[in-house]
N, C-alpha and C. Protein backbone atom coordinates (compact mmCIF):
# COMPACT_ATOMS: atom_id res chain seq x y z
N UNK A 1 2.60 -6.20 -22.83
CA UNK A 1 2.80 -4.87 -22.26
C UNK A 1 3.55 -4.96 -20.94
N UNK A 2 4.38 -3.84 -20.82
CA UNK A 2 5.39 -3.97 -19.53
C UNK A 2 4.48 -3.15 -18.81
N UNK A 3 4.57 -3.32 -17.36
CA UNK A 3 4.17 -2.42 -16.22
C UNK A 3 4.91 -2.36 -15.07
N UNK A 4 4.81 -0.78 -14.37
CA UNK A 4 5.71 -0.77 -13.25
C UNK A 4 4.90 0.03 -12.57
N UNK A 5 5.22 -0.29 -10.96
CA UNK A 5 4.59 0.49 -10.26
C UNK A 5 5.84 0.91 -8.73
N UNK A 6 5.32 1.97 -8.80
CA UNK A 6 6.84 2.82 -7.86
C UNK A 6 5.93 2.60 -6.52
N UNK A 7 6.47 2.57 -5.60
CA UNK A 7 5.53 1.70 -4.16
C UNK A 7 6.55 2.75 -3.38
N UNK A 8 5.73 3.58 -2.34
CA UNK A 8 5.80 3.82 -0.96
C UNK A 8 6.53 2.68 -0.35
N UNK A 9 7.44 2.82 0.28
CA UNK A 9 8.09 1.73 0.95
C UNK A 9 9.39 1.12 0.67
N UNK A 10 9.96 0.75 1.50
CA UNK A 10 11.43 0.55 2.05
C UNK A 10 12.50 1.12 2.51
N UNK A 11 13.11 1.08 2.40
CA UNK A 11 14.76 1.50 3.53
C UNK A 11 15.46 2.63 2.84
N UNK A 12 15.43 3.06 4.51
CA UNK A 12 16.54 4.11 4.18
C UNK A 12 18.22 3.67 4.76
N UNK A 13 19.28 3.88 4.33
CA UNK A 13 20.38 3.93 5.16
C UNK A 13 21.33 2.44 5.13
N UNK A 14 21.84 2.37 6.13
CA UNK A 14 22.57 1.09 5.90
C UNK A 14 21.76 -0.42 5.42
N UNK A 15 20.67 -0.42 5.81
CA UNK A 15 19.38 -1.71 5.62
C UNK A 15 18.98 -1.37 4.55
N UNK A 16 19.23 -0.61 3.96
CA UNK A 16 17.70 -0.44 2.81
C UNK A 16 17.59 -1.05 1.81
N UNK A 17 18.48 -1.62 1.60
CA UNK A 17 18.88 -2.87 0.06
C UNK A 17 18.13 -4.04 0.87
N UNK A 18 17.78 -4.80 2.42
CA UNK A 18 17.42 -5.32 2.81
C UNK A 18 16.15 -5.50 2.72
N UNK A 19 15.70 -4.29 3.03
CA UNK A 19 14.19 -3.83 3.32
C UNK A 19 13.59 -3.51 1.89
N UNK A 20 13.57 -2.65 0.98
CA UNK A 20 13.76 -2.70 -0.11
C UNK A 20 13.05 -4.39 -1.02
N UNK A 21 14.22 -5.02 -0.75
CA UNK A 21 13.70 -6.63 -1.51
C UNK A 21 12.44 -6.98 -0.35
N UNK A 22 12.20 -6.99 1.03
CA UNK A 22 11.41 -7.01 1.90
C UNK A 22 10.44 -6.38 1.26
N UNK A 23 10.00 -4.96 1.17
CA UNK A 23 8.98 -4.71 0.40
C UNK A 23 9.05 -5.10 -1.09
N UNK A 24 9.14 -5.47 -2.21
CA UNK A 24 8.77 -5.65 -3.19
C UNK A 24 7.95 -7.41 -3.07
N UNK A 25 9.20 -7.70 -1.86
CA UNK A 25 8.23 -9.11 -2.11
C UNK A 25 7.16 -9.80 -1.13
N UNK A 26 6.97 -8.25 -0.40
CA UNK A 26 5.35 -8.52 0.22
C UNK A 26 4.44 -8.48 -0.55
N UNK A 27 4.75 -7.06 -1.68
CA UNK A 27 3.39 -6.70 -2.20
C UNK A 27 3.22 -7.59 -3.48
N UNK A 28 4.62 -8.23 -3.76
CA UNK A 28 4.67 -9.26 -4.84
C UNK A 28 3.74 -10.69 -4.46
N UNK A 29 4.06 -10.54 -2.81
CA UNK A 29 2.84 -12.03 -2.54
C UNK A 29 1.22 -11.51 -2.23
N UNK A 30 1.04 -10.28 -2.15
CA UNK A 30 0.06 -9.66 -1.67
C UNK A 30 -0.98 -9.68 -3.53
N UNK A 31 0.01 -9.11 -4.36
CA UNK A 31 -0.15 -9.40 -5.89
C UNK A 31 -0.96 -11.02 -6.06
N UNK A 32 0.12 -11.80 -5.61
CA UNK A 32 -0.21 -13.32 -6.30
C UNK A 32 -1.50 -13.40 -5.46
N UNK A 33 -1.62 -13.08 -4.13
CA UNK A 33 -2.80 -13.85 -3.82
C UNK A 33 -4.28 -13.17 -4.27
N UNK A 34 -3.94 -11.61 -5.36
CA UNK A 34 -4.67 -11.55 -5.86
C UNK A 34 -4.85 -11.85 -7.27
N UNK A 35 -4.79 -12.73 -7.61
CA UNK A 35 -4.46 -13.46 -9.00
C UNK A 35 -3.79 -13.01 -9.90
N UNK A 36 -2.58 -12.31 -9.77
CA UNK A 36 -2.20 -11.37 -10.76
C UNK A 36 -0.61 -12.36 -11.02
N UNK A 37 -0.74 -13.52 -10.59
CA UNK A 37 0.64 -14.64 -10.69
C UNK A 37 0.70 -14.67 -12.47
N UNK A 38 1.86 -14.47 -13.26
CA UNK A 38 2.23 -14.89 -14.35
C UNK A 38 1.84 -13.55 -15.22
N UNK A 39 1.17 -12.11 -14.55
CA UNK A 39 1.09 -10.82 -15.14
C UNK A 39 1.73 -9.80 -14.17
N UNK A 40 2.90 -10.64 -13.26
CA UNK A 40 3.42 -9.63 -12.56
C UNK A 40 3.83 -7.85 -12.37
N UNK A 41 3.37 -7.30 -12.29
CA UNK A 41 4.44 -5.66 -12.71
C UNK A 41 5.79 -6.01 -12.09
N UNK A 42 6.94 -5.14 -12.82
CA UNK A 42 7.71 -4.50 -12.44
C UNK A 42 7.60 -3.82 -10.92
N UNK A 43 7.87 -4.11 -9.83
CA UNK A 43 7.92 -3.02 -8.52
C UNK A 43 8.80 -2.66 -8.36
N UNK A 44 9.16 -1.55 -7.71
CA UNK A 44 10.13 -0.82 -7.56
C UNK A 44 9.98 0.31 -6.28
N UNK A 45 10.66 -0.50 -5.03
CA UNK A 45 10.57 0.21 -4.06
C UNK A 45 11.23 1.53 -3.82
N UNK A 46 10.83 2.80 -3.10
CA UNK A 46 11.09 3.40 -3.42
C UNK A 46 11.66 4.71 -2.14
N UNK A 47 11.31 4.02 -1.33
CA UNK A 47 10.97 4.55 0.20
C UNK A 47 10.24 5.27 0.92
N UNK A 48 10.60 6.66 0.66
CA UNK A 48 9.75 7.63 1.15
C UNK A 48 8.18 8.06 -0.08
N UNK A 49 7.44 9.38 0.11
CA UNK A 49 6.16 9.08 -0.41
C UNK A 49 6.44 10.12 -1.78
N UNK A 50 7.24 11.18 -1.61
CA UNK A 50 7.74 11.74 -1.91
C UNK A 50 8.44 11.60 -3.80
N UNK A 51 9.57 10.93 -3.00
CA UNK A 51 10.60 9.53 -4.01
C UNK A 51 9.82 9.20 -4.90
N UNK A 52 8.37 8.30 -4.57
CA UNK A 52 7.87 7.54 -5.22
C UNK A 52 7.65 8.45 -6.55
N UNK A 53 7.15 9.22 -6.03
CA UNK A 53 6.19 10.07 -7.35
C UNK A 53 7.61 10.55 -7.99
N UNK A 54 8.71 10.98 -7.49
CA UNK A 54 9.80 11.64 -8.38
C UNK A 54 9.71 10.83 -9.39
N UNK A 55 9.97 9.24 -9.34
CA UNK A 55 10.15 8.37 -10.01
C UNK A 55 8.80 7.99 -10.62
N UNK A 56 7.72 7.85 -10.08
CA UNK A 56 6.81 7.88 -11.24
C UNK A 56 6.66 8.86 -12.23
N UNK A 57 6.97 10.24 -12.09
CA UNK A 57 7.20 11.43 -13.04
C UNK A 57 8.37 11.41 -13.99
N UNK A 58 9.29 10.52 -13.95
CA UNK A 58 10.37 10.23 -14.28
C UNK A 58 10.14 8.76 -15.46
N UNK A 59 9.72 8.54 -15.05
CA UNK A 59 8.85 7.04 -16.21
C UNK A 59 7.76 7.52 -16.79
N UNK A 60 7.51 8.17 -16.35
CA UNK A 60 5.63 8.34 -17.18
C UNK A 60 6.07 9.10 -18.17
N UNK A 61 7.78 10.07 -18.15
CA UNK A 61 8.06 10.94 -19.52
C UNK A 61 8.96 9.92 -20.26
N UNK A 62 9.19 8.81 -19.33
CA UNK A 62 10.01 8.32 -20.53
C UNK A 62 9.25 7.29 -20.85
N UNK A 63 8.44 6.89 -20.79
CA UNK A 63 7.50 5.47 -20.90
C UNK A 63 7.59 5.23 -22.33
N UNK A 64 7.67 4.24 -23.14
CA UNK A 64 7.33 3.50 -24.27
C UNK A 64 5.63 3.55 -24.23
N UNK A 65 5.03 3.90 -25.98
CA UNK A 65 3.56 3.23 -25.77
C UNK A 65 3.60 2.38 -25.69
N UNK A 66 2.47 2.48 -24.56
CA UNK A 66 1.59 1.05 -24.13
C UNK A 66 2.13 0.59 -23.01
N UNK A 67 2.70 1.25 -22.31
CA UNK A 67 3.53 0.46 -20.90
C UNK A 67 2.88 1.45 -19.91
N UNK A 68 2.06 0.24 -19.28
CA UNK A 68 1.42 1.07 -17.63
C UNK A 68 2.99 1.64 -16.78
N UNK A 69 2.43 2.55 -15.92
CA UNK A 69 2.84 3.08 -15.30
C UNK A 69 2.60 3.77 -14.04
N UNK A 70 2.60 3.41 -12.49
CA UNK A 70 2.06 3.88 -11.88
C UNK A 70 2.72 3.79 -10.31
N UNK A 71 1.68 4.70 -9.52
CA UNK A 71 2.67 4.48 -8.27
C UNK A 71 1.73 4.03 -7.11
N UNK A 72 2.02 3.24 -5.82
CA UNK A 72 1.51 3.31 -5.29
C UNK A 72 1.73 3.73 -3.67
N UNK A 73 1.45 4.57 -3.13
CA UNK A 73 1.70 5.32 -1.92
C UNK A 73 -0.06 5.39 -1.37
N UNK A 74 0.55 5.59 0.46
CA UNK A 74 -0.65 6.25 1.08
C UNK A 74 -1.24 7.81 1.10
N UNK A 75 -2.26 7.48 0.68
CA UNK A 75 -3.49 8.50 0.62
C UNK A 75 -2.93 9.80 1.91
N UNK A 76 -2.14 9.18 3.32
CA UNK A 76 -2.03 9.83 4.03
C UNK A 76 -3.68 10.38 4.97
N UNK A 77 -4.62 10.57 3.94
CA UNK A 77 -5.69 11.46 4.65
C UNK A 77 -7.24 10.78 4.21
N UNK A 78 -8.21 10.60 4.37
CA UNK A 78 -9.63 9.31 4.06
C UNK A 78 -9.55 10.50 2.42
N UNK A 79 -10.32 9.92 1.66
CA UNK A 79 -10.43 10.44 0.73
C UNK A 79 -11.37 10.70 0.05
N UNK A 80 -11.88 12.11 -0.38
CA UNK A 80 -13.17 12.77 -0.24
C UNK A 80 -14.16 11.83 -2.03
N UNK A 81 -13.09 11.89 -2.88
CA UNK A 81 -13.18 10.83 -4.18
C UNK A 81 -12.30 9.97 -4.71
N UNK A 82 -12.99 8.91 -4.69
CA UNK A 82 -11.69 7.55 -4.48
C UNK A 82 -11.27 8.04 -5.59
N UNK A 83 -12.31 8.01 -6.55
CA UNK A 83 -11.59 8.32 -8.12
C UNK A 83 -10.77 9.22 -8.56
N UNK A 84 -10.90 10.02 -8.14
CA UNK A 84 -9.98 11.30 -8.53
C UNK A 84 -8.98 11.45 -7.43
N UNK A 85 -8.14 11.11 -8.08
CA UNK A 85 -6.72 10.77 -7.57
C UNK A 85 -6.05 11.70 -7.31
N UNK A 86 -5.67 12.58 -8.04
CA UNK A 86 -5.10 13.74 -8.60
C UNK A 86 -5.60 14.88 -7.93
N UNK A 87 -6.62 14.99 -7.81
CA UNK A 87 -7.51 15.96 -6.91
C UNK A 87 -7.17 16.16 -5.54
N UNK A 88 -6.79 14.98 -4.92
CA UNK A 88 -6.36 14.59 -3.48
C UNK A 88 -4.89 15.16 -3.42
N UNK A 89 -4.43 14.73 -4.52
CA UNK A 89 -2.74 14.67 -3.92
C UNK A 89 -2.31 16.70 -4.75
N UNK A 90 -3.37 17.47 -5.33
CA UNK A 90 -3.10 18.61 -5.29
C UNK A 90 -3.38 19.30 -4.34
N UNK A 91 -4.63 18.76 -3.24
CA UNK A 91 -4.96 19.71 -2.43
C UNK A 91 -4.11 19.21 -1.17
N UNK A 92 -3.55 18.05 -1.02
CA UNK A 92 -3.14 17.78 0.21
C UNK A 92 -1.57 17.79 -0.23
N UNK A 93 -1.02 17.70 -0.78
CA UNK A 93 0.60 17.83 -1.15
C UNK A 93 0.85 18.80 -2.07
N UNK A 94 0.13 19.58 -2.69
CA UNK A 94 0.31 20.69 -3.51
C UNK A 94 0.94 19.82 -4.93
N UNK A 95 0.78 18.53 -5.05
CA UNK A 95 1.83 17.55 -5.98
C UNK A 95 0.63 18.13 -7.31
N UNK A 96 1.32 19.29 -8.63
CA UNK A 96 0.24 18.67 -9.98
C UNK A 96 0.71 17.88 -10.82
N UNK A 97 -0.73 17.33 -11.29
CA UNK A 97 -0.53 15.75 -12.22
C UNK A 97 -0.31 16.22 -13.70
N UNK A 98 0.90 15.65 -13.23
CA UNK A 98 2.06 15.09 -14.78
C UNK A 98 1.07 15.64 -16.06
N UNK A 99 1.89 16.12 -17.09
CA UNK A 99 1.50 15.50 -18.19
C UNK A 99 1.52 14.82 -18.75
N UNK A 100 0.40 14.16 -19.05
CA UNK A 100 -0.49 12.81 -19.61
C UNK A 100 -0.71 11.55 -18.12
N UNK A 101 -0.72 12.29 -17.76
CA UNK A 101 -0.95 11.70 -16.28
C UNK A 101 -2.63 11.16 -15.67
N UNK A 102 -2.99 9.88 -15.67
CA UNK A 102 -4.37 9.56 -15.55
C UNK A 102 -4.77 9.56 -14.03
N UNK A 103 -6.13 9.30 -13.53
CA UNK A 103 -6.26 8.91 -12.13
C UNK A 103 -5.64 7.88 -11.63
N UNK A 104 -5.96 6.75 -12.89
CA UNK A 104 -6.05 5.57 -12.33
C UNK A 104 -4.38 5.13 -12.48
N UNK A 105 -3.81 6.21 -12.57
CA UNK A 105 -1.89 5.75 -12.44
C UNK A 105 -1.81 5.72 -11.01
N UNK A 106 -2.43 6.28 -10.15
CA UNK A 106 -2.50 6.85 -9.00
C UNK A 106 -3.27 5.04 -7.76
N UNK A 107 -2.31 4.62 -7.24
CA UNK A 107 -2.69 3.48 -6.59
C UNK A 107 -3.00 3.93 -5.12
N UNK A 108 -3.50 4.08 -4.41
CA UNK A 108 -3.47 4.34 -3.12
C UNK A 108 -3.85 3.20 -1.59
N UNK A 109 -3.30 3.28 -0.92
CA UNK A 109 -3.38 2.95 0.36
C UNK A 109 -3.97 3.65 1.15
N UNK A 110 -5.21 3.54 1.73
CA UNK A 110 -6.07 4.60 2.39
C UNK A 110 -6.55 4.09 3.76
N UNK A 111 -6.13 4.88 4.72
CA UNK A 111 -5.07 5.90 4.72
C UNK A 111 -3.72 5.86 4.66
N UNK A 112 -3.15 4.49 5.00
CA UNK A 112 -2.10 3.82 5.19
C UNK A 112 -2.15 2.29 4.57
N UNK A 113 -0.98 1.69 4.65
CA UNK A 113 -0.71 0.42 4.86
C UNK A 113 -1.39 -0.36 5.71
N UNK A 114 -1.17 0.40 6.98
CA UNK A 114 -0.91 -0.22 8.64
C UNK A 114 -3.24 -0.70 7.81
N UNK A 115 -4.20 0.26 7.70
CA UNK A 115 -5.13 0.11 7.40
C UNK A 115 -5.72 -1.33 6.77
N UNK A 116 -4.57 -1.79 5.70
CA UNK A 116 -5.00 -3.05 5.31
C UNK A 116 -4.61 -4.18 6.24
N UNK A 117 -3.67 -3.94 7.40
CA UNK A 117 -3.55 -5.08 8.45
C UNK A 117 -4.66 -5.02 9.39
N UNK A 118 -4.85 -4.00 9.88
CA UNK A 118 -6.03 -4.26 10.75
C UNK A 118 -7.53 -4.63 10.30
N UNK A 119 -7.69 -4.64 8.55
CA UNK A 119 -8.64 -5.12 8.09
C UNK A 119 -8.55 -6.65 8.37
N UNK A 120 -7.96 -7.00 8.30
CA UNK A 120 -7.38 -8.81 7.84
C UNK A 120 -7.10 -9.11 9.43
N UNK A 121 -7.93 -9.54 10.47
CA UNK A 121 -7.62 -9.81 11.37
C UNK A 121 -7.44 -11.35 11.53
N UNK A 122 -7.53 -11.85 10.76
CA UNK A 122 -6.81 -13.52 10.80
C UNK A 122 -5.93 -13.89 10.54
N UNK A 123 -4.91 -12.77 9.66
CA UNK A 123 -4.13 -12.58 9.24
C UNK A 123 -3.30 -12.08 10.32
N UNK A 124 -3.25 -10.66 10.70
CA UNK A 124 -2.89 -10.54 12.50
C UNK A 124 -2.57 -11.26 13.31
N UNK A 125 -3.69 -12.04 13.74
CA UNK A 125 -3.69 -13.04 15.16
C UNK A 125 -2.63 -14.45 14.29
N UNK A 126 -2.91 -14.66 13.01
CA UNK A 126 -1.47 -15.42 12.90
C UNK A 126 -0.25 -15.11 12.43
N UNK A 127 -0.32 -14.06 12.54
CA UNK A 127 1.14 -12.91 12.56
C UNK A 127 1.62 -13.02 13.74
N UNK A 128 0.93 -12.71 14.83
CA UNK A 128 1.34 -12.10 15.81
C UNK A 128 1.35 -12.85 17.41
N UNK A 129 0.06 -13.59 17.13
CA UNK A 129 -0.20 -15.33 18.13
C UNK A 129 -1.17 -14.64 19.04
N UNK A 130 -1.29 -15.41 20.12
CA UNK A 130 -2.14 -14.82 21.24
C UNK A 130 -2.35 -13.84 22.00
N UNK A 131 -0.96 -13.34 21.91
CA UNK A 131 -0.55 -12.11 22.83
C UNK A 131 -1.23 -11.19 22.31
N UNK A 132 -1.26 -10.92 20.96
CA UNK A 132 -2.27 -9.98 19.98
C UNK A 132 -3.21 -9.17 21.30
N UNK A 133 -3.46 -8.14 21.45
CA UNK A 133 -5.07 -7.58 21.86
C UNK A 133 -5.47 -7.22 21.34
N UNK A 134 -6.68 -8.26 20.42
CA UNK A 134 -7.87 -7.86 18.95
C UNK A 134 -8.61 -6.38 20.12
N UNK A 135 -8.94 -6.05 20.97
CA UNK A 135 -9.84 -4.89 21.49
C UNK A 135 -9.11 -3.59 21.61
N UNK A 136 -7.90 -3.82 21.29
CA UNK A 136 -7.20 -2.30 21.30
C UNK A 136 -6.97 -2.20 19.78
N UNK A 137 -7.48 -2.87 18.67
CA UNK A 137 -7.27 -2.71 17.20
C UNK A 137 -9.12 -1.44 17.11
N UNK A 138 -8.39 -0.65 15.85
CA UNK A 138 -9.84 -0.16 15.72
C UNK A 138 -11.12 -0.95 14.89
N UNK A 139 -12.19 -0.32 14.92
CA UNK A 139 -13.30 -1.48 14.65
C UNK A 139 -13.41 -1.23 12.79
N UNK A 140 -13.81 -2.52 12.50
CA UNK A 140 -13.74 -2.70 11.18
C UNK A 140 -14.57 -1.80 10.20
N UNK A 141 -15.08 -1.11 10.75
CA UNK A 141 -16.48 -0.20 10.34
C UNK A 141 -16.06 0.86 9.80
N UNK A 142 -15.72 1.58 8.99
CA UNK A 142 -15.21 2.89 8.60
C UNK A 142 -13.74 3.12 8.49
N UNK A 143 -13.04 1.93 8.00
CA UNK A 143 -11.31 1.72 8.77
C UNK A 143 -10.66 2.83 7.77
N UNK A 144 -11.21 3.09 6.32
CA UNK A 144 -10.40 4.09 5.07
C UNK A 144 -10.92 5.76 5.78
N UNK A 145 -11.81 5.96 6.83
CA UNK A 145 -12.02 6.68 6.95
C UNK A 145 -11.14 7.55 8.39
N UNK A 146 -10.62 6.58 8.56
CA UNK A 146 -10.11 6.84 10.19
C UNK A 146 -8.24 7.30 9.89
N UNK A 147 -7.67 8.38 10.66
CA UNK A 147 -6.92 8.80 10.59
C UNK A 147 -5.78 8.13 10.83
N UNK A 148 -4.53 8.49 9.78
CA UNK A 148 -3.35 7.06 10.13
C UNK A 148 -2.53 6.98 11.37
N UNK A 149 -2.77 8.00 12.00
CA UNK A 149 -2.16 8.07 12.90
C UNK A 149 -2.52 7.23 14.03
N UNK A 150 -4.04 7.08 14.07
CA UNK A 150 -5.09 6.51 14.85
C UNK A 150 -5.05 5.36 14.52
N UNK A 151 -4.75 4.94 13.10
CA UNK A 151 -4.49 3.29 13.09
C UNK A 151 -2.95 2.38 13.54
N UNK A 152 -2.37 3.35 13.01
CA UNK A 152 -0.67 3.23 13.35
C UNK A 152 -0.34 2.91 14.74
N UNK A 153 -0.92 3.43 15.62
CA UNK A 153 -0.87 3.51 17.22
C UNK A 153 -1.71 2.44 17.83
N UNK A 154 -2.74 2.50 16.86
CA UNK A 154 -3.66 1.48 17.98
C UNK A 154 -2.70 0.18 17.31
N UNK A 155 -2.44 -0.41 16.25
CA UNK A 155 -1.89 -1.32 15.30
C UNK A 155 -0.58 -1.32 16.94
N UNK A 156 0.08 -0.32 17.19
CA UNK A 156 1.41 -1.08 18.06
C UNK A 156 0.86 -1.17 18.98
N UNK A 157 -0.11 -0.77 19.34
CA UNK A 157 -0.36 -0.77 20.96
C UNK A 157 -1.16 -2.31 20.91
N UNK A 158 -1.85 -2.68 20.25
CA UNK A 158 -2.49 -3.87 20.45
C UNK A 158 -1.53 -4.73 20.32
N UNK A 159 -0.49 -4.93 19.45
CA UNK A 159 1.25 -5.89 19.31
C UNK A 159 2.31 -5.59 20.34
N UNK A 160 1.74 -4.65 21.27
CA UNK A 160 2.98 -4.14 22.07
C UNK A 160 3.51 -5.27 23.01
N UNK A 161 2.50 -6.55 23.66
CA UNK A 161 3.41 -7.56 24.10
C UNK A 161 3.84 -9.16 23.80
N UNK A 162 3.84 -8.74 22.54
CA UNK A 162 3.72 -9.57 21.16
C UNK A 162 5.59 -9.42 21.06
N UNK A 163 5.95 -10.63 20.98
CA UNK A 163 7.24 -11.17 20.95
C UNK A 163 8.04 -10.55 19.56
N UNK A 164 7.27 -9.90 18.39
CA UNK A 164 7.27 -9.56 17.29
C UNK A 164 6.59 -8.34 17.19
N UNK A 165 6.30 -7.64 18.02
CA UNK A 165 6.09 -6.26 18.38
C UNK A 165 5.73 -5.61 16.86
N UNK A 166 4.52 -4.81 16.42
CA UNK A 166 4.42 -4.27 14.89
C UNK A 166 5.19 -3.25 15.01
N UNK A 167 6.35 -2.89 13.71
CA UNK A 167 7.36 -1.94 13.76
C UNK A 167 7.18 -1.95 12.31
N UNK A 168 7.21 -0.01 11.76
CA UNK A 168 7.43 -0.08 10.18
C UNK A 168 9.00 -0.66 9.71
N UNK A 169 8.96 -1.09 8.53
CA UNK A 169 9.71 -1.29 7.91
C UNK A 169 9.80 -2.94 7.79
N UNK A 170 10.84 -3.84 7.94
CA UNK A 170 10.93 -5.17 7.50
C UNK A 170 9.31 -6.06 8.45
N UNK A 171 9.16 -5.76 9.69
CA UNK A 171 7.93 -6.44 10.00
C UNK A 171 6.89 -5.63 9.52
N UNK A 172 6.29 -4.87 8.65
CA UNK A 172 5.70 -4.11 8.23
C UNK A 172 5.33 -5.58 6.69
N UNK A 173 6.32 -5.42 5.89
CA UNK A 173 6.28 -6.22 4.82
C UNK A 173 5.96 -7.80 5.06
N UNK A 174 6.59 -8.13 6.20
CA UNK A 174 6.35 -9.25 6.56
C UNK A 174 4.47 -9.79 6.47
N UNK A 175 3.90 -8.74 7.28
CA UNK A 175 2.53 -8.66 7.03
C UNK A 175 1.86 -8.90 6.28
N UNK A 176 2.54 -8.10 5.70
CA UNK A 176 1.69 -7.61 3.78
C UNK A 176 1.78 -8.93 3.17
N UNK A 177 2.66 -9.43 3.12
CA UNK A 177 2.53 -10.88 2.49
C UNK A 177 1.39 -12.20 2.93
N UNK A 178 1.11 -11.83 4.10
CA UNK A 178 0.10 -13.31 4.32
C UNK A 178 -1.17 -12.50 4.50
N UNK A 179 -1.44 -11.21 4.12
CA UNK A 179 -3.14 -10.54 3.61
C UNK A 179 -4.28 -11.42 3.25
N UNK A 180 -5.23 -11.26 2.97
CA UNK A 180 -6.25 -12.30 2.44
C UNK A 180 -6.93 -11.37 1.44
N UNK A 181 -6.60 -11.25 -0.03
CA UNK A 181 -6.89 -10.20 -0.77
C UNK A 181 -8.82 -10.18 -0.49
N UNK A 182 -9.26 -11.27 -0.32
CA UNK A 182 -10.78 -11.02 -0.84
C UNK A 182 -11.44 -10.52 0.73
N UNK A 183 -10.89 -10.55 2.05
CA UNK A 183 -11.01 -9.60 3.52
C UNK A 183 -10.65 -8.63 3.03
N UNK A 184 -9.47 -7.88 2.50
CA UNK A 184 -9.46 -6.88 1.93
C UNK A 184 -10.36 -6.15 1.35
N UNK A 185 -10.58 -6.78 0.09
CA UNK A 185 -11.65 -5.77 -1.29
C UNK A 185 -13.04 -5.97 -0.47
N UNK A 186 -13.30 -7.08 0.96
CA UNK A 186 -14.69 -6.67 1.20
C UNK A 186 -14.76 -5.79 2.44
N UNK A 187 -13.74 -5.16 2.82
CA UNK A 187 -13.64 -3.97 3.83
C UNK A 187 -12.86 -2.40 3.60
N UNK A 188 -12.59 -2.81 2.28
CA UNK A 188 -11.57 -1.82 2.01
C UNK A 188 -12.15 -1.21 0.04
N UNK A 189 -12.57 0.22 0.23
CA UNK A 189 -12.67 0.42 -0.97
C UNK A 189 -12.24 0.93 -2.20
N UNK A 190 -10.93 1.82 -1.39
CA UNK A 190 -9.45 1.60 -2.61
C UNK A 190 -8.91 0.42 -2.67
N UNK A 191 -8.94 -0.60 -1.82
CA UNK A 191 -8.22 -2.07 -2.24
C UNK A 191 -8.96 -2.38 -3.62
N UNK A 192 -10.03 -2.25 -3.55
CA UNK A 192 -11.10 -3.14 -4.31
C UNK A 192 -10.74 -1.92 -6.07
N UNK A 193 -10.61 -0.73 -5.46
CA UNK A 193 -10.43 -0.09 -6.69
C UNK A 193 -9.14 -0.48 -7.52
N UNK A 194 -8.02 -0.68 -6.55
CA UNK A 194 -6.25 -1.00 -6.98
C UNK A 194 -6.82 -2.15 -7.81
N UNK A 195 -7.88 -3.00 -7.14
CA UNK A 195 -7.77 -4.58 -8.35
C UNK A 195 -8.20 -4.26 -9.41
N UNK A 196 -9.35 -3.33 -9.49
CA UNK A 196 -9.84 -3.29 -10.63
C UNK A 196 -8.97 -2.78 -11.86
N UNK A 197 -8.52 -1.64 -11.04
CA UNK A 197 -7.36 -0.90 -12.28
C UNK A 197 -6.40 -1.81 -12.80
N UNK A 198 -5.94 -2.65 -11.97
CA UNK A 198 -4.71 -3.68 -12.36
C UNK A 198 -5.15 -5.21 -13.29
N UNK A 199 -6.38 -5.43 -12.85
CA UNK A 199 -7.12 -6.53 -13.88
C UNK A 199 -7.32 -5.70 -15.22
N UNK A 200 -7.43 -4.37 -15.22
CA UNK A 200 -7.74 -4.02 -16.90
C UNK A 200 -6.73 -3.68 -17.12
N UNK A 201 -5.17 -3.75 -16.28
CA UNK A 201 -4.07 -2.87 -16.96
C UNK A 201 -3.26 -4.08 -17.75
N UNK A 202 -3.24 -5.21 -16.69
CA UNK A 202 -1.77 -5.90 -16.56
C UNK A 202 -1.96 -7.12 -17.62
């Protein structure tokens, strides 16, 4: 069975063919280190959050049976039922789900990206070295629940005299690649849901 998944993320403009391969092959190492090496999906970056779904609505009518299909973007907002996917993205984007459209097509990042870096703080401090300030990151306790804006900010402000400063886009992906999937799924409870869906899909 083929699978693809349309991903939030990469470039716009003159870089974006750059950034672009930058994201597919974070979340491609972010993938392997969750055992998913030799059942790869198809990724397909896509940029904005928007995009993504055009293009997942755009495959899901043309899909062959039996070929997963799905997208993955941020939640944007904590989320009232992990499960119901669809529920979220009608009341908060007015977006309705496709026909033949499941929950579990629906991958999310909650609330953000930036969310799974500040989970993985060993990952961080060897991202980023000493300069790091772990006390201006927010606390690990409720992190899917806390607003992205609130993680996004504290995330630069704690890298702000960090030689490698956190900036979206190519150091964004850079990240994503040296994650520690199992810090993840034990602080994060859409991470833990994305594996599950993808161990019964792929």
């Amino acid at each position: 069975m083929s699978a693809y998944i349309y991903i939030e993320g990469g470039g716009t403009g003159e870089q974006s063919k750059e950034v672009d391969i930058r994201c597919r092959e974070g979340f491609r190492k972010l993938l392997g280190n969750c055992g998913f090496e030799g059942r790869m999906p198809r990724l397909v970056a896509c940029g904005g959050r928007g995009t993504a779904f055009d293009a997942f609505k755009t495959a899901l009518a043309g899909k062959p049976a039996g070929h997963f299909v799905a997208m993955w973007i941020d939640s944007e907002e904590p989320l009232a039922d992990l499960e119901d996917a669809w529920a979220h993205l009608q009341e908060r984007d007015q977006w309705a789900r496709p026909e033949g459209a499941e929950n579990e097509q629906v991958l999310f990042m909650t609330t953000c990206m930036e969310t799974w870096f500040v989970a993985d703080r060993a990952a961080l401090e060897a991202h980023f070295g000493n300069r790091l300030q772990d006390s201006a990151l927010p606390p690990l306790n409720g992190l899917e629940a806390r607003p992205r804006h609130d993680v996004q900010d504290k995330l630069m402000h704690a890298t702000r005299n960090c030689s490698n400063a956190y900036a979206k886009g190519k150091r964004s992906f850079e990240v994503l690649g040296k994650l520690d999937s199992g810090v993840l799924a034990g602080r994060l409870p859409s991470f833990v849901r994305v594996c599950r869906i993808l161990n019964a899909r792929l």
